[in-house]
N, C-alpha and C. Protein backbone atom coordinates (compact mmCIF):
# COMPACT_ATOMS: atom_id res chain seq x y z
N UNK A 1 -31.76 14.47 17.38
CA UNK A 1 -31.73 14.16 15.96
C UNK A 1 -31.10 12.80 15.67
N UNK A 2 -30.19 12.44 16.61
CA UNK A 2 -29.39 10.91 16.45
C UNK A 2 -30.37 9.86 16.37
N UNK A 3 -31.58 10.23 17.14
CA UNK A 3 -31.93 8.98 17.96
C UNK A 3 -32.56 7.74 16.99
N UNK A 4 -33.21 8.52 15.80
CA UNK A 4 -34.11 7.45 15.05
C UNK A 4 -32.79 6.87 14.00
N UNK A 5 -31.88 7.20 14.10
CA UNK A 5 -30.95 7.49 12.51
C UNK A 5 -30.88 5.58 12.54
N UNK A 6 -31.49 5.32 11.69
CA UNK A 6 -30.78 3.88 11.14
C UNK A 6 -30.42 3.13 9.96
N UNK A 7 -29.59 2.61 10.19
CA UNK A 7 -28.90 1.84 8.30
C UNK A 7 -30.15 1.29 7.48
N UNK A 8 -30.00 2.18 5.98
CA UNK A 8 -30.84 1.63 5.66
C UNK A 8 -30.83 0.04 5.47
N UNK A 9 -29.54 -0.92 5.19
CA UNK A 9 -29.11 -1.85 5.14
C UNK A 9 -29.73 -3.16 6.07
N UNK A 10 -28.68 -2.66 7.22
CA UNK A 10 -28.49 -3.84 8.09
C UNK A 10 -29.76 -3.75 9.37
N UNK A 11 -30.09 -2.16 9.33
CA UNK A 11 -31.68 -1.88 10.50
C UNK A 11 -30.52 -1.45 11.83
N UNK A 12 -29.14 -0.94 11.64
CA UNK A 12 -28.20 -0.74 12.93
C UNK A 12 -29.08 0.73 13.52
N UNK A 13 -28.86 0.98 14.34
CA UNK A 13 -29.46 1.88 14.70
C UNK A 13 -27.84 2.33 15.41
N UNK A 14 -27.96 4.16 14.93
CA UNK A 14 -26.61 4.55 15.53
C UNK A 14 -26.33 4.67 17.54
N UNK A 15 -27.75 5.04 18.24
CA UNK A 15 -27.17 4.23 19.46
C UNK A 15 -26.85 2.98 19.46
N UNK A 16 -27.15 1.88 19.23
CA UNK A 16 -26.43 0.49 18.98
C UNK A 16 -25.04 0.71 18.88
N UNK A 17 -24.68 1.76 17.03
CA UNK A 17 -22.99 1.80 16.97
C UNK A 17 -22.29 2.65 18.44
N UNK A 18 -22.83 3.40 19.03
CA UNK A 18 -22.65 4.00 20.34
C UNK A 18 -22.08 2.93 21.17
N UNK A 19 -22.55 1.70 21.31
CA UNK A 19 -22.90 0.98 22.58
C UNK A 19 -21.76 0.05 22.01
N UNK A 20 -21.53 -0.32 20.84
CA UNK A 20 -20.69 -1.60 20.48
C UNK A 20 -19.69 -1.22 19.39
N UNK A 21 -19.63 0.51 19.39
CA UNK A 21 -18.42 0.83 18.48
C UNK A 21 -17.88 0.12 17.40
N UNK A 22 -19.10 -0.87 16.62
CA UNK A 22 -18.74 -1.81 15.65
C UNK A 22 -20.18 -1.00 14.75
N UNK A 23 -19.64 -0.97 13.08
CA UNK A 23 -20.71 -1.19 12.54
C UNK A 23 -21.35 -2.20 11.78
N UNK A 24 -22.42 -2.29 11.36
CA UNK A 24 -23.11 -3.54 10.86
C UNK A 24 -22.99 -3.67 9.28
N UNK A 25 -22.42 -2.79 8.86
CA UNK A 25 -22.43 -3.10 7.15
C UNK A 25 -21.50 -2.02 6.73
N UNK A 26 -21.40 -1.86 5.75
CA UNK A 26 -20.46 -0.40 4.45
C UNK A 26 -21.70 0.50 4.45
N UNK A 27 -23.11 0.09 4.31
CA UNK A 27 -24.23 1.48 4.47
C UNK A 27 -24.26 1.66 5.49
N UNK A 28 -23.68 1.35 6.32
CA UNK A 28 -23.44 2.44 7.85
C UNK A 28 -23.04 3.54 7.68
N UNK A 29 -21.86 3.47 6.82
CA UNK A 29 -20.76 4.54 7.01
C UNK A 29 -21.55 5.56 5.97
N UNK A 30 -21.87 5.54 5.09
CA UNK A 30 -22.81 6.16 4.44
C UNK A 30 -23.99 6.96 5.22
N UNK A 31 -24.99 5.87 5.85
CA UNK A 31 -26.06 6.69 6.56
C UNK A 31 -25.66 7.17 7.86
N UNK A 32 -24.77 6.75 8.38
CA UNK A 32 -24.20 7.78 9.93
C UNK A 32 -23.18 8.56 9.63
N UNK A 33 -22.96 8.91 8.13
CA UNK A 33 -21.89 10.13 7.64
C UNK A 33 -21.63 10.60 8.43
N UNK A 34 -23.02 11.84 8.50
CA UNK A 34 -22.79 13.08 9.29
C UNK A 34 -22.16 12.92 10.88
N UNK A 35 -22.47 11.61 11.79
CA UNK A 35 -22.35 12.27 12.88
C UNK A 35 -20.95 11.05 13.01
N UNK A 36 -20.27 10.22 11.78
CA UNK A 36 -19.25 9.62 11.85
C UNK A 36 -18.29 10.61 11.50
N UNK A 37 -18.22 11.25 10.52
CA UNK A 37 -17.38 12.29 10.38
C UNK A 37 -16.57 13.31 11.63
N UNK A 38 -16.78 14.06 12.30
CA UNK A 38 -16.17 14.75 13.44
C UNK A 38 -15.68 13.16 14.11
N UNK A 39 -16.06 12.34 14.30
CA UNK A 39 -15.69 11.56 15.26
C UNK A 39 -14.38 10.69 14.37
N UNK A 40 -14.05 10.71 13.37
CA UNK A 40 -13.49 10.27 12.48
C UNK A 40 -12.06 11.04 12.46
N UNK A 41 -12.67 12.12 12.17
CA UNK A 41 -11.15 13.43 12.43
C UNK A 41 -10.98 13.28 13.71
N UNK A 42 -11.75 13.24 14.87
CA UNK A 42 -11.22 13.73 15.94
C UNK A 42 -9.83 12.17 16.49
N UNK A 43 -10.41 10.94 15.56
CA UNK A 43 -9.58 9.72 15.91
C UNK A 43 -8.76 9.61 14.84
N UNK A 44 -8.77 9.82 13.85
CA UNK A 44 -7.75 9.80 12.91
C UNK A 44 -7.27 10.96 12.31
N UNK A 45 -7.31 12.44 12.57
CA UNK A 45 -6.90 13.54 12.59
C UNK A 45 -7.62 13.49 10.55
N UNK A 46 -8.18 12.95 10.12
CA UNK A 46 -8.63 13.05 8.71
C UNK A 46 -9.97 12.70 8.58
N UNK A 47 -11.43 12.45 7.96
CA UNK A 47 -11.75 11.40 7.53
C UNK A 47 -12.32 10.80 6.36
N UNK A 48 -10.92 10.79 5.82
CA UNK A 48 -11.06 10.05 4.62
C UNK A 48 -10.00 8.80 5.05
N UNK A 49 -9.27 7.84 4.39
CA UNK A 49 -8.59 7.24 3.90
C UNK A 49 -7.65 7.89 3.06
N UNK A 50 -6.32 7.81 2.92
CA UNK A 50 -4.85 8.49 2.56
C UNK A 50 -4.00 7.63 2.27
N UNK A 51 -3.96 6.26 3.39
CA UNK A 51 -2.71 5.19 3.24
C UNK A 51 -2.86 4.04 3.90
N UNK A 52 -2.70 3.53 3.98
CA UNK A 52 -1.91 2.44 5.03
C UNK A 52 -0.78 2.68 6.56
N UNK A 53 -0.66 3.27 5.87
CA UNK A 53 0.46 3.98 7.11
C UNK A 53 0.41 5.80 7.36
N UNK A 54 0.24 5.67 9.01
CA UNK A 54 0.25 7.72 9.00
C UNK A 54 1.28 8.28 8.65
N UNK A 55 1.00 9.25 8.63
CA UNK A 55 2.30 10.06 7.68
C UNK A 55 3.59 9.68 8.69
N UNK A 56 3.35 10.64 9.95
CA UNK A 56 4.01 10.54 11.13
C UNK A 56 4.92 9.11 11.03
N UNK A 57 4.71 7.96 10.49
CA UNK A 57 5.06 6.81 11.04
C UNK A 57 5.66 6.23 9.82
N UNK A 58 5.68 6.70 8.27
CA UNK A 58 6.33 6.00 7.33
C UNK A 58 7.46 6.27 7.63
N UNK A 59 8.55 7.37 7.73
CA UNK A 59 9.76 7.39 8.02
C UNK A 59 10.57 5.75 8.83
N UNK A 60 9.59 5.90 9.95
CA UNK A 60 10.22 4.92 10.58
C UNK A 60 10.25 3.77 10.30
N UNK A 61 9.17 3.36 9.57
CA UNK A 61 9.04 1.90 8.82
C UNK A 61 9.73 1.85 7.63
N UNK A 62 10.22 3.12 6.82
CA UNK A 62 11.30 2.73 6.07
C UNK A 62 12.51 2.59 6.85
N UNK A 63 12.81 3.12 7.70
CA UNK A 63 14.18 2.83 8.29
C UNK A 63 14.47 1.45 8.97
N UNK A 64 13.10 0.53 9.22
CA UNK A 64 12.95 -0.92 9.87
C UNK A 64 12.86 -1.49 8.50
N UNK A 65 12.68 -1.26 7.68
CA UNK A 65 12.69 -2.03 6.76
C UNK A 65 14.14 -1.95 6.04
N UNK A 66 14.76 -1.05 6.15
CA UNK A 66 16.20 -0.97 5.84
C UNK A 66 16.68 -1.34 6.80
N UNK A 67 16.84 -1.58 7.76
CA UNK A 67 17.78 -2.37 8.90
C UNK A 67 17.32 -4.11 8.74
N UNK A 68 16.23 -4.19 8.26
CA UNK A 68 16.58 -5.56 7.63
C UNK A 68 17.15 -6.18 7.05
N UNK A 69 16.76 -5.58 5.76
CA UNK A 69 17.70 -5.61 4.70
C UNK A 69 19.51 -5.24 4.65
N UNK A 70 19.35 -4.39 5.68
CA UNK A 70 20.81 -4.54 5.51
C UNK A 70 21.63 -5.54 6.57
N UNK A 71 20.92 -6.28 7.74
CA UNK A 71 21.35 -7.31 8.48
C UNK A 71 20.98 -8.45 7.21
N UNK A 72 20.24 -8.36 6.68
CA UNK A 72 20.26 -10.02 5.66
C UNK A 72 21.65 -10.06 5.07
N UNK A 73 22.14 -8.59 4.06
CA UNK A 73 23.23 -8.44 3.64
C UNK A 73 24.65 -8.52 4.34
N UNK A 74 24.03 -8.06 5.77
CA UNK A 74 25.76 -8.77 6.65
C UNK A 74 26.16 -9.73 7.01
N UNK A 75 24.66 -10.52 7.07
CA UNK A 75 24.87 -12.23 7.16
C UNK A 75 25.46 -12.78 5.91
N UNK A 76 25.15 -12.72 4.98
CA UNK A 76 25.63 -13.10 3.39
C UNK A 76 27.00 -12.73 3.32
N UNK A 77 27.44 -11.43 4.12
CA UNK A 77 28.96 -10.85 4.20
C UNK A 77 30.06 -11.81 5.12
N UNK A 78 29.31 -12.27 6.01
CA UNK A 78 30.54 -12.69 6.70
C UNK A 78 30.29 -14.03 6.50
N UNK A 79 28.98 -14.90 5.74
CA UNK A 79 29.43 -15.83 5.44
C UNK A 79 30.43 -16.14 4.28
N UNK A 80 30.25 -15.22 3.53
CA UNK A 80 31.69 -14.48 2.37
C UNK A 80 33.14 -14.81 3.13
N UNK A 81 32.59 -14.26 4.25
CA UNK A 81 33.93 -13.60 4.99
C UNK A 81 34.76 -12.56 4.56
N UNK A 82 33.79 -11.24 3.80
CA UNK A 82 34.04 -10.03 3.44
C UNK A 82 34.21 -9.56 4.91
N UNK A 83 34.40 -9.15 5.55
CA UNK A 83 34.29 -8.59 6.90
C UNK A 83 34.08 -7.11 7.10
N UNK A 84 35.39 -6.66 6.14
CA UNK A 84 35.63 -5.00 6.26
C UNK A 84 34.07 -4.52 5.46
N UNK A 85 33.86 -5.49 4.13
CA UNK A 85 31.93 -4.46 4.03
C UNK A 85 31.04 -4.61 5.12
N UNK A 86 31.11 -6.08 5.85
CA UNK A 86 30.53 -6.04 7.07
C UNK A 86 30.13 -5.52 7.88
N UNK A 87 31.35 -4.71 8.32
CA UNK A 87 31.55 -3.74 9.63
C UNK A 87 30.93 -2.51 9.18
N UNK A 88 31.10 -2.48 7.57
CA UNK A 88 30.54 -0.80 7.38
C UNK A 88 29.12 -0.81 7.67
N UNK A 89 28.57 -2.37 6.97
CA UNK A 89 27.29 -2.88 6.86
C UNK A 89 26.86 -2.52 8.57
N UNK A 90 27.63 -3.16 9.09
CA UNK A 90 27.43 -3.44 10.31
C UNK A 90 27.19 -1.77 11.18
N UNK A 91 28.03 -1.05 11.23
CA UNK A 91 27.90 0.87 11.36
C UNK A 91 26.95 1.48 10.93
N UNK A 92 26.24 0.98 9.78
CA UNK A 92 25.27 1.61 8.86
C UNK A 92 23.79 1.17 10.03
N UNK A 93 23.84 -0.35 10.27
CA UNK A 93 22.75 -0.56 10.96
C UNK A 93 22.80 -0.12 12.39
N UNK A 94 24.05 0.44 12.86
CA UNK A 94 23.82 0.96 14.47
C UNK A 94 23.39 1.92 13.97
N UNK A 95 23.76 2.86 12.88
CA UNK A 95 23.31 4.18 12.90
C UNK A 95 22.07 4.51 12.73
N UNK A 96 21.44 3.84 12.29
CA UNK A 96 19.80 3.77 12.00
C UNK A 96 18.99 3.38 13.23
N UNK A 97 19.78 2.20 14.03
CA UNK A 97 19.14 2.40 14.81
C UNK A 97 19.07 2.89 16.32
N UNK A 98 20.19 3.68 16.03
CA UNK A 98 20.38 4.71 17.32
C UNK A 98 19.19 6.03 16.75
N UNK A 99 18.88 6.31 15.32
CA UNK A 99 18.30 7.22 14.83
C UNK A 99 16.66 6.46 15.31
N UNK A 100 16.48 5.90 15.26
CA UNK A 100 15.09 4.98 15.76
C UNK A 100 14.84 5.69 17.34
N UNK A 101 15.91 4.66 18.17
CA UNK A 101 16.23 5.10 19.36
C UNK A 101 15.32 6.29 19.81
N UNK A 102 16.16 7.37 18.77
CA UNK A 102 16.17 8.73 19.83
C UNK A 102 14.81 9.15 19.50
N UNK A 103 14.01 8.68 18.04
CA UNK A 103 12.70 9.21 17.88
C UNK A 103 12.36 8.28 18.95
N UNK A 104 12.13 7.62 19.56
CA UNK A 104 11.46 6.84 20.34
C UNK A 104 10.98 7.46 21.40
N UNK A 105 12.27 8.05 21.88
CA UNK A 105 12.59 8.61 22.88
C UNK A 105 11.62 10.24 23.59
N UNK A 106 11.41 10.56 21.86
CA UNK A 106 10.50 11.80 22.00
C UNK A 106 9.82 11.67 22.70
């Protein structure tokens, strides 16, 4: 049933997308629905679109994005020469990223 299936668009023929795992237009995804779909879930556990980021993986990019932000803020501290917020500053970012660490580690 695969064999004739082609875009009405671009003329891709889905052995072609087989062979070069690229498609040729947006009416690809449309006319090879059916047999993009299972192959869709089976690589992205969905297939639709949800985010930008997998679920699995926002946690951790908020926590890299807060260890930024809070090293920008300890640089600004000790050019202060606040020190003692520093150090807390400074505790706050080991702790996050010993918490990184150990998911890593899984």
């Amino acid at each position: 049933p695969v064999k004739g299936i082609k875009c009405t668009n671009c003329n891709l023929t889905y052995d072609e997308f087989k062979q070069s795992g690229k498609l040729g237009c947006s009416v690809c995804y449309h006319d090879f629905r059916e047999q993009l779909t299972p192959l869709l879930r089976r690589l992205h556990g969905n297939s639709e679109h949800v985010g930008k980021v997998p679920r699995q993986s926002k946690g951790k990019l908020n926590k890299i994005t807060k260890i930024k932000q809070l090293k920008k803020e300890l640089q600004e501290l000790v050019f202060k020469e606040e020190y003692e917020k520093a150090a807390k500053i400074r505790d706050e970012i080991l702790k996050l990223e010993g918490v990184l660490k150990k998911k890593n580690a899984k």
